[in-house]
C-alpha atoms as a PDB file:
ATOM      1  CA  UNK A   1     128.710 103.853  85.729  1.00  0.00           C
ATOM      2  CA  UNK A   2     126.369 100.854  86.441  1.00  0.00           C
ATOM      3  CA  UNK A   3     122.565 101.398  86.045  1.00  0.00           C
ATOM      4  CA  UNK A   4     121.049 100.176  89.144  1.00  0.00           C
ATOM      5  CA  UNK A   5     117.246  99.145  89.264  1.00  0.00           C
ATOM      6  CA  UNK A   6     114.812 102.102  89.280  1.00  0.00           C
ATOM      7  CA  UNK A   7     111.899 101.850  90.952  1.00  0.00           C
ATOM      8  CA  UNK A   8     108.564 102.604  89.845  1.00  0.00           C
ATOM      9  CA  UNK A   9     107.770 106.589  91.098  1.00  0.00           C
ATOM     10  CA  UNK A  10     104.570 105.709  92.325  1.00  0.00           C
ATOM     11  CA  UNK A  11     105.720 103.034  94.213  1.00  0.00           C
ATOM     12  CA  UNK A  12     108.088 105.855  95.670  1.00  0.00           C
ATOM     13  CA  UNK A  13     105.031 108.394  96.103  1.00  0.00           C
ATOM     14  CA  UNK A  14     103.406 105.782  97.957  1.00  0.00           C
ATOM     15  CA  UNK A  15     106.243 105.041 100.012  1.00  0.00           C
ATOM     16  CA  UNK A  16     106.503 109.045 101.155  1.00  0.00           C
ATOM     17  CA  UNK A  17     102.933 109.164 101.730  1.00  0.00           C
ATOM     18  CA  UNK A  18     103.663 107.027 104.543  1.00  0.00           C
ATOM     19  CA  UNK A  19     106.071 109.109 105.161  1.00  0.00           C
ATOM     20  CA  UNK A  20     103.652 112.001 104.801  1.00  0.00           C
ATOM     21  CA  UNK A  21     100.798 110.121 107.308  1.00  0.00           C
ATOM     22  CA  UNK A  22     104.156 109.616 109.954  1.00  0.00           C
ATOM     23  CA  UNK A  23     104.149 113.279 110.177  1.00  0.00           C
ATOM     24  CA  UNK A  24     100.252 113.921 110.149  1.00  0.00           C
ATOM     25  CA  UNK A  25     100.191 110.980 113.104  1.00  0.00           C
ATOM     26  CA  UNK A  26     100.461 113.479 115.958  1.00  0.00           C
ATOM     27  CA  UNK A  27      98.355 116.057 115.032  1.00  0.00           C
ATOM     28  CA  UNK A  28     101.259 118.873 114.349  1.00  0.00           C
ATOM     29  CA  UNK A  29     103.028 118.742 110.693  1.00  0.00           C
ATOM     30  CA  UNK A  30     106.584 120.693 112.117  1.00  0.00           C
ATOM     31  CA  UNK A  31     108.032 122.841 109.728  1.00  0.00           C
ATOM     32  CA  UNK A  32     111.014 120.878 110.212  1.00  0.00           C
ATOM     33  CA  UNK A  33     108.712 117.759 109.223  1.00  0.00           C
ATOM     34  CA  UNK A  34     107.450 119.435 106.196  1.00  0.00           C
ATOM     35  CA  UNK A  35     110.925 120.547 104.915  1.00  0.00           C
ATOM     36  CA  UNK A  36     112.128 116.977 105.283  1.00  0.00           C
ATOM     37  CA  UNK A  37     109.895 115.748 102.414  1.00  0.00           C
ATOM     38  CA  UNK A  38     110.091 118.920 100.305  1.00  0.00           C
ATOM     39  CA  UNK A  39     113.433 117.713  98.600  1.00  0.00           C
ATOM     40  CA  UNK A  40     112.359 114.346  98.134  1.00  0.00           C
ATOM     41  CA  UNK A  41     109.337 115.496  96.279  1.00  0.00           C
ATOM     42  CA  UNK A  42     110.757 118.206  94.403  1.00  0.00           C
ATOM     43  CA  UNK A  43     113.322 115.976  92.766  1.00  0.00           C
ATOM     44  CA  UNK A  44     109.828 113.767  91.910  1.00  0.00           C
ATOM     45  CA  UNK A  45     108.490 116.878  89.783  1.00  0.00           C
ATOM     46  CA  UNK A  46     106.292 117.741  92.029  1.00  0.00           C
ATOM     47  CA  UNK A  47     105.664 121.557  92.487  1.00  0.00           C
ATOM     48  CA  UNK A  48     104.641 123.156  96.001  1.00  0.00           C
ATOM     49  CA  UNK A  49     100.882 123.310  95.490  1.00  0.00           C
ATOM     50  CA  UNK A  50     100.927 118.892  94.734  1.00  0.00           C
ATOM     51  CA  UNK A  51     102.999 118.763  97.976  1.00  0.00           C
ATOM     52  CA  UNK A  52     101.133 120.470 100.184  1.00  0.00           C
ATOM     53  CA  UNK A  53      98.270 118.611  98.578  1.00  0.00           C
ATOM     54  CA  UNK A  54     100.549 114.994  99.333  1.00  0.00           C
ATOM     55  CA  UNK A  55     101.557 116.246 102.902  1.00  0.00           C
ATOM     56  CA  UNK A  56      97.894 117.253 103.816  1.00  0.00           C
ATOM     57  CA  UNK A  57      96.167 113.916 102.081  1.00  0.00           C
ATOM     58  CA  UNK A  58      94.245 112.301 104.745  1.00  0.00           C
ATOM     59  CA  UNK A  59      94.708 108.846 104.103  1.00  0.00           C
ATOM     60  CA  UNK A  60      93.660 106.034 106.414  1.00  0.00           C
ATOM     61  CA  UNK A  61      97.376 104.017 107.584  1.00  0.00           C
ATOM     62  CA  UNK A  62      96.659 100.340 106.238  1.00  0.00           C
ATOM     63  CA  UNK A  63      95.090 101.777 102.668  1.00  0.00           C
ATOM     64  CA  UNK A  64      98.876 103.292 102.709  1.00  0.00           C
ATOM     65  CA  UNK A  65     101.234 100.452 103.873  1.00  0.00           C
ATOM     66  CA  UNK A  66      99.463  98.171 101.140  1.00  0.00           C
ATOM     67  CA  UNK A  67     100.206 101.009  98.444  1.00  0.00           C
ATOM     68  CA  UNK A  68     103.623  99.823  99.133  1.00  0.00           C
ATOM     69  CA  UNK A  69     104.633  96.908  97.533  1.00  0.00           C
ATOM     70  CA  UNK A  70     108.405  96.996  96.457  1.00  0.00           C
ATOM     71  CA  UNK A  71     110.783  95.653  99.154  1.00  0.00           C
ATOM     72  CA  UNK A  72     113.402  98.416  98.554  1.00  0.00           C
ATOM     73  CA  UNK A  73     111.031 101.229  98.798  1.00  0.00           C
ATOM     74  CA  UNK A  74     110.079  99.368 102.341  1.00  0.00           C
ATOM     75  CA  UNK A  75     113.241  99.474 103.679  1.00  0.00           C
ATOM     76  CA  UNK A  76     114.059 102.472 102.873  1.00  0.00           C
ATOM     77  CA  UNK A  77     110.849 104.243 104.363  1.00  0.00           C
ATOM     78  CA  UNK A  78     111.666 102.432 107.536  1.00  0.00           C
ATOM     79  CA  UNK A  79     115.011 104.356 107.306  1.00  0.00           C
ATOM     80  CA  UNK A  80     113.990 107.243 106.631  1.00  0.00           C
ATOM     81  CA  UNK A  81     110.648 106.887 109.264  1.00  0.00           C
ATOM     82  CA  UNK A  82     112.982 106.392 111.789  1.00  0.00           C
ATOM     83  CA  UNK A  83     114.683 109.778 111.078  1.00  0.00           C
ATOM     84  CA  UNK A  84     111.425 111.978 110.216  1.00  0.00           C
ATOM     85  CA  UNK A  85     110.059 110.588 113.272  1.00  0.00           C
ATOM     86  CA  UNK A  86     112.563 111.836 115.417  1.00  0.00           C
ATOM     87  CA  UNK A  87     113.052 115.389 113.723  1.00  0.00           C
ATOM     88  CA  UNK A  88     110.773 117.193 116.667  1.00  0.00           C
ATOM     89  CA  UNK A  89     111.217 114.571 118.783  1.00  0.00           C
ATOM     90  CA  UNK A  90     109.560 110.920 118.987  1.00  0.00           C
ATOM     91  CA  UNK A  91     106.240 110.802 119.889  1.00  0.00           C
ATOM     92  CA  UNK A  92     103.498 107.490 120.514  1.00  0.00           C
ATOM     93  CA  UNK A  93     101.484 108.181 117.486  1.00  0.00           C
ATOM     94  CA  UNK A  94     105.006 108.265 115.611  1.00  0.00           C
ATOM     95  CA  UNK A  95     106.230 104.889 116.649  1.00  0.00           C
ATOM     96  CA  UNK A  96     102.910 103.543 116.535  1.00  0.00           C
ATOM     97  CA  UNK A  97     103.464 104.351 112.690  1.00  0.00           C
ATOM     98  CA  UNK A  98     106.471 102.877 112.509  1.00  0.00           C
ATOM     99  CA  UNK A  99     105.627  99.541 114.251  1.00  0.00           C
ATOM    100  CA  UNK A 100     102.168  99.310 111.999  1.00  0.00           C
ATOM    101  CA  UNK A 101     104.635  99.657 109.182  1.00  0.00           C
ATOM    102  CA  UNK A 102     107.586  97.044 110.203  1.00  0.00           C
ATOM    103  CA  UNK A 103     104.394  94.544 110.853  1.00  0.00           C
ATOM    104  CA  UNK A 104     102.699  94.897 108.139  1.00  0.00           C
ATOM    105  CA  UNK A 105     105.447  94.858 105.604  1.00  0.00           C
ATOM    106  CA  UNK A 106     106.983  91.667 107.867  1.00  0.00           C
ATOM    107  CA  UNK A 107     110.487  89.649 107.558  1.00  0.00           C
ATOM    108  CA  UNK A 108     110.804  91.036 103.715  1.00  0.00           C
ATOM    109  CA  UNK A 109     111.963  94.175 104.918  1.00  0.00           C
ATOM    110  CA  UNK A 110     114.044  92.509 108.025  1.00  0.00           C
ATOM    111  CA  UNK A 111     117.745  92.472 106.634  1.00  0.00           C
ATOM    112  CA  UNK A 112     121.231  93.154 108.257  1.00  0.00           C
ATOM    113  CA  UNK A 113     121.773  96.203 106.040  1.00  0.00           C
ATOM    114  CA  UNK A 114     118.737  97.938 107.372  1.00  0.00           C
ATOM    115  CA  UNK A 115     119.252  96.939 111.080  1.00  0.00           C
ATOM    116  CA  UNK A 116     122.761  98.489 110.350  1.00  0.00           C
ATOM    117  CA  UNK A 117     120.980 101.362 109.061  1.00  0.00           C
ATOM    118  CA  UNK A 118     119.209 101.983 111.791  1.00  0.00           C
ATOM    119  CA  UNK A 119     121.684 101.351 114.639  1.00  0.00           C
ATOM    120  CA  UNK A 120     124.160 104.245 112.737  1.00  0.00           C
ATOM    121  CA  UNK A 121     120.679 106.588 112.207  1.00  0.00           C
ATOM    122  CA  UNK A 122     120.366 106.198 116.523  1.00  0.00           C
ATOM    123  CA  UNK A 123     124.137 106.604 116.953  1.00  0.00           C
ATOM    124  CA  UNK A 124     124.221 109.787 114.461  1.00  0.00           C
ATOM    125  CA  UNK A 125     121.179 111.297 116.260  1.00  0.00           C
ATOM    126  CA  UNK A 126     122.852 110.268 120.296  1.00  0.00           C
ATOM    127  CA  UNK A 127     126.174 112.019 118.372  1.00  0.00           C
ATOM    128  CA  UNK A 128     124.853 115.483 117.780  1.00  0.00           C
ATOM    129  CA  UNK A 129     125.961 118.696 119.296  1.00  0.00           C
ATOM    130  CA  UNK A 130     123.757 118.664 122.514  1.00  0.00           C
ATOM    131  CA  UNK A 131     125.732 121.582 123.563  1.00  0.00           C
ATOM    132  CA  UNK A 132     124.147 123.945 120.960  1.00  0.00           C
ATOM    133  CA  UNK A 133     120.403 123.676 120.364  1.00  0.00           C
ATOM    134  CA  UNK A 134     120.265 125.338 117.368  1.00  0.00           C
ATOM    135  CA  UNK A 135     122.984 123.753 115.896  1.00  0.00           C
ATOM    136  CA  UNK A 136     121.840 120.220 116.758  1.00  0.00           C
ATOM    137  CA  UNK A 137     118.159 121.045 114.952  1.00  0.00           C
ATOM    138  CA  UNK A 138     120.003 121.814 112.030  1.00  0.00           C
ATOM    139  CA  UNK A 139     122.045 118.987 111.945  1.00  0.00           C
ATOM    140  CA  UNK A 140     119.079 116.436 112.882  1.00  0.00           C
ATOM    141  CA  UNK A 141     116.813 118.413 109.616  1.00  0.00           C
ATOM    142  CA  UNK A 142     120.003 117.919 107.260  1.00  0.00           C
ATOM    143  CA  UNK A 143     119.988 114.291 108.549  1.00  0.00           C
ATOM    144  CA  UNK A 144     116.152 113.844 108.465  1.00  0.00           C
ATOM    145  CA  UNK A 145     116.297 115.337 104.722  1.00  0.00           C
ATOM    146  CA  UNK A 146     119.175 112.676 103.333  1.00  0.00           C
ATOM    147  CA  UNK A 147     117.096 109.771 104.388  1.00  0.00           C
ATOM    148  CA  UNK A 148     113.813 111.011 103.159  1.00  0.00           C
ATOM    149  CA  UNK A 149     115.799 111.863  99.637  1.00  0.00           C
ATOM    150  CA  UNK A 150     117.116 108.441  99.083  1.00  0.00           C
ATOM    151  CA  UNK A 151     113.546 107.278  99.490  1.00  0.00           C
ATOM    152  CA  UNK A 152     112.953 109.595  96.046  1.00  0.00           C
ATOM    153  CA  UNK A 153     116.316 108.565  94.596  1.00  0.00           C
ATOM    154  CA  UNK A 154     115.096 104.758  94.135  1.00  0.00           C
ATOM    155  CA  UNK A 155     113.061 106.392  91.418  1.00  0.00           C
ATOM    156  CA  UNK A 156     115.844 108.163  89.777  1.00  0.00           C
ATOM    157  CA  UNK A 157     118.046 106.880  86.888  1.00  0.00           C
ATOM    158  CA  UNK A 158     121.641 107.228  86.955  1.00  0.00           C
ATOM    159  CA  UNK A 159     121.156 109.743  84.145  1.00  0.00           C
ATOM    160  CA  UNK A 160     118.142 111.606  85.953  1.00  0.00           C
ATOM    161  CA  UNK A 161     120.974 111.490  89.154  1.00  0.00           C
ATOM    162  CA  UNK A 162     123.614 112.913  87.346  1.00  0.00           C
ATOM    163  CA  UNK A 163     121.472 115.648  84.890  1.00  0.00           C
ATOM    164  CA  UNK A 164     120.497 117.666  88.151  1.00  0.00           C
ATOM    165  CA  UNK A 165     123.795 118.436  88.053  1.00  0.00           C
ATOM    166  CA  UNK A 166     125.616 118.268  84.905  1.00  0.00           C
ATOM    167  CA  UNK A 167     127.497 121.154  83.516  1.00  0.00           C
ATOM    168  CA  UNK A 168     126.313 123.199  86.163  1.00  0.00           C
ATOM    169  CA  UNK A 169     128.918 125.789  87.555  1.00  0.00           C
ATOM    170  CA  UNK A 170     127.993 124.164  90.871  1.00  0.00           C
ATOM    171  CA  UNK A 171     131.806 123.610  92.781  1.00  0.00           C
ATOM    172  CA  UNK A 172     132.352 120.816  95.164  1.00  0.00           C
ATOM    173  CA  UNK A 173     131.930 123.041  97.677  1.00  0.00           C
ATOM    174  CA  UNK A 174     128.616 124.229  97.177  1.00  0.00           C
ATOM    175  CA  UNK A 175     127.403 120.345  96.087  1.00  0.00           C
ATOM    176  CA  UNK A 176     129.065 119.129  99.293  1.00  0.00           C
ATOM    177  CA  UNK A 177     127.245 121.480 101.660  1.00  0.00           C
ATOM    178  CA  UNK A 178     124.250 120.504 100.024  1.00  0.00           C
ATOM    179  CA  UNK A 179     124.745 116.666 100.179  1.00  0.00           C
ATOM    180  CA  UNK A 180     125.110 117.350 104.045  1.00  0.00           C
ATOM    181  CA  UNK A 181     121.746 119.575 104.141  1.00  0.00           C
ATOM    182  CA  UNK A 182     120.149 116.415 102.602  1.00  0.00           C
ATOM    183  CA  UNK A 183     119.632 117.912  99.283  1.00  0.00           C
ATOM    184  CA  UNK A 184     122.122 115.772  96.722  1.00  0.00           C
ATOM    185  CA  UNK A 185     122.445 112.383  97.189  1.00  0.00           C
ATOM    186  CA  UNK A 186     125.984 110.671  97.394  1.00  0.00           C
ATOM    187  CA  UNK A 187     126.167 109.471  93.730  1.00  0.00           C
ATOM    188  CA  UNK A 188     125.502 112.857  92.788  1.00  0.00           C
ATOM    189  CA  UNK A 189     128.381 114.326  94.832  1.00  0.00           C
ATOM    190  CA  UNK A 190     130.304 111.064  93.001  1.00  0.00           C
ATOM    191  CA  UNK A 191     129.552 112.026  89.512  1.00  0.00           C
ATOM    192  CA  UNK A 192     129.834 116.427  89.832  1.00  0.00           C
ATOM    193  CA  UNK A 193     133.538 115.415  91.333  1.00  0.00           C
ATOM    194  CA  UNK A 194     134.246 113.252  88.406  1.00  0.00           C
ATOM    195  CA  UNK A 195     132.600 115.909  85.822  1.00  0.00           C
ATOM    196  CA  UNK A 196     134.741 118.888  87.306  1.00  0.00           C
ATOM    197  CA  UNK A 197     137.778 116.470  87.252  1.00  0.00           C
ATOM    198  CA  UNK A 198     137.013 115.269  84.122  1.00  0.00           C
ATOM    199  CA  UNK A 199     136.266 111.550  84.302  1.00  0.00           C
ATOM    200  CA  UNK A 200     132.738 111.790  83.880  1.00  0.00           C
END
């Protein structure tokens, strides 16, 4: 497989601490917030007493945005902003966030693949099962949690990708329900598929 550029993990920490100040911006950290950026950090090393230490940290918005430097880890916090951001519902102090974040960071981050992005993130949200409450907050958290974990992922070698998961007696089925909760990431679906068929 082809190594793709890895991205420095604090330049990924600082990216979720945006994150982390999105969700602090109205006042009310959701559970459904806080679970949204537990497997992103988790798969950082981080254990639950440094994330509820991250998620709490009061820092001041610009202080943040500056933090983040690296184009990629921009664009994808603007992804996955747009989801977190809508997990309880979109508030002011939410898209204030997200508009600080889009100015500050300017036409670097502007590119067709994120505008993309963002137009199937609305579409996926518009397209869930209205008819079932429940089932729709489930399926916006499992949403909310993919983005936020390929925010983490930039920091992840292939090999740190692919040793979550190899040799583990984890089937397809299992891997797959957890790529849809948000907690794999595609590739890693790719290469457990290839392991258990033996191409890997």
């Amino acid at each position: 497989m082809n190594e793709r550029r890895i991205v420095d993990r604090d330049q990924v920490l600082a990216g979720i601490r945006v994150l982390a100040h999105l969700i602090r911006a109205d006042g009310v950290v959701s559970d459904e917030e806080r679970r949204a950026l537990t497997p992103s950090l988790e798969i950082l090393g981080l254990d639950a007493r440094q994330i509820e230490a991250l998620v709490a940290e009061d820092l001041a918005l610009t202080p943040a945005l500056e933090a983040v430097t690296d184009a990629a880890v921009r664009r994808a916090v603007i992804r996955a902003a747009h989801a977190v951001a809508h997990a309880d519902g979109l508030v002011p102090e939410e898209a204030a966030v997200i508009e600080a974040a889009r100015s500050a960071w300017g036409p670097a981050i502007e590119d067709p693949p994120l505008e993309e992005d963002l137009r199937r993130l609305a579409h996926e949200e518009q397209g869930l099962n209205a008819d079932d409450p429940k089932e729709q907050k489930r399926a916006l958290a499992r949403l909310v949690q993919s983005w936020t974990l390929q925010v983490a992922s930039l920091a992840l070698s292939t090999e740190e990708e692919e040793a979550r998961w190899r040799g583990r007696p984890t089937d397809i089925g299992e891997l797959t329900r957890r790529f849809m909760r948000g907690e794999a990431t595609a590739h890693e679906l790719s290469f457990k598929f290839k392991e258990d068929i033996g191409e890997a």
